[in-house]
Protein backbone atom coordinates (compact mmCIF):
# COMPACT_ATOMS: atom_id res chain seq x y z
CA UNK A 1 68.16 166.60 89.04
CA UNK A 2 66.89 163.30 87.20
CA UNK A 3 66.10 164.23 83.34
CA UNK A 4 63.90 162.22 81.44
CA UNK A 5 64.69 162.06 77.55
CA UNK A 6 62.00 162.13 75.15
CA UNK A 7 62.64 160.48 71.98
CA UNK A 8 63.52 163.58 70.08
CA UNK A 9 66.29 164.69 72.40
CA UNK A 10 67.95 161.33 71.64
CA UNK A 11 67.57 161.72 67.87
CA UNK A 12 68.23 165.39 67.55
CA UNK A 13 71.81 164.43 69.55
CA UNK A 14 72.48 161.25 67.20
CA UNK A 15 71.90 162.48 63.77
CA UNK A 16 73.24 166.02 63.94
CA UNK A 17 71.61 167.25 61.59
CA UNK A 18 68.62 170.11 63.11
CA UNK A 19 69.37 172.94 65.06
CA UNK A 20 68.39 171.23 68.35
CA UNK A 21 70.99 168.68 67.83
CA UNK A 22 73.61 171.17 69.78
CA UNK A 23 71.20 171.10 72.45
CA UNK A 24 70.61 167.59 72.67
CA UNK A 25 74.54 166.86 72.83
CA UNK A 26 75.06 169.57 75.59
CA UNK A 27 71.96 167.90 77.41
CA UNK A 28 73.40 164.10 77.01
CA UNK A 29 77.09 165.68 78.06
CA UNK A 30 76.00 167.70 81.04
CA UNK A 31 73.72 165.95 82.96
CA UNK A 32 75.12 162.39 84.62
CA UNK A 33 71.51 161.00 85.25
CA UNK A 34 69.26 160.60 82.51
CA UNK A 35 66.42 158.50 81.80
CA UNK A 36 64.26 157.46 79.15
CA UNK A 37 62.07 154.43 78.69
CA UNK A 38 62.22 151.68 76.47
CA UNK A 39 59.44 152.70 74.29
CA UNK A 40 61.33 155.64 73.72
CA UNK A 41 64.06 153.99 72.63
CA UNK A 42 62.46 151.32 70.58
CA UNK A 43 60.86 154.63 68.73
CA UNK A 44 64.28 155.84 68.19
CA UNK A 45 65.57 152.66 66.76
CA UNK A 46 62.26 152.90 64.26
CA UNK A 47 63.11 156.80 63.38
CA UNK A 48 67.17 155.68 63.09
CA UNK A 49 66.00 152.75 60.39
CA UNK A 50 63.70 155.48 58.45
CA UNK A 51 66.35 157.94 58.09
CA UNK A 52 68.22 158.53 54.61
């Protein structure tokens, strides 16, 4: 199964710090192919630099 990652997955696994953020580890950790896109991730770099 090919999983695409929104934005919020990614975030929610990096920062720890909702209650989806278990969920977005185990997701990250148990699948082998995931994919996102680069506007995702350039979004993620934008919500990382926002972030306290």
């Amino acid at each position: 199964m090919k999983l695409f990652l929104d934005t919020n997955v990614i975030v929610a696994a990096v920062t720890k710090d909702t209650e989806r953020s278990e969920t977005g580890v185990r997701v990250l950790n148990d699948f082998d192919e995931t994919y996102t896109s680069v506007l995702n991730l350039m979004e993620l770099r934008t919500v990382l630099t926002k972030k306290k």
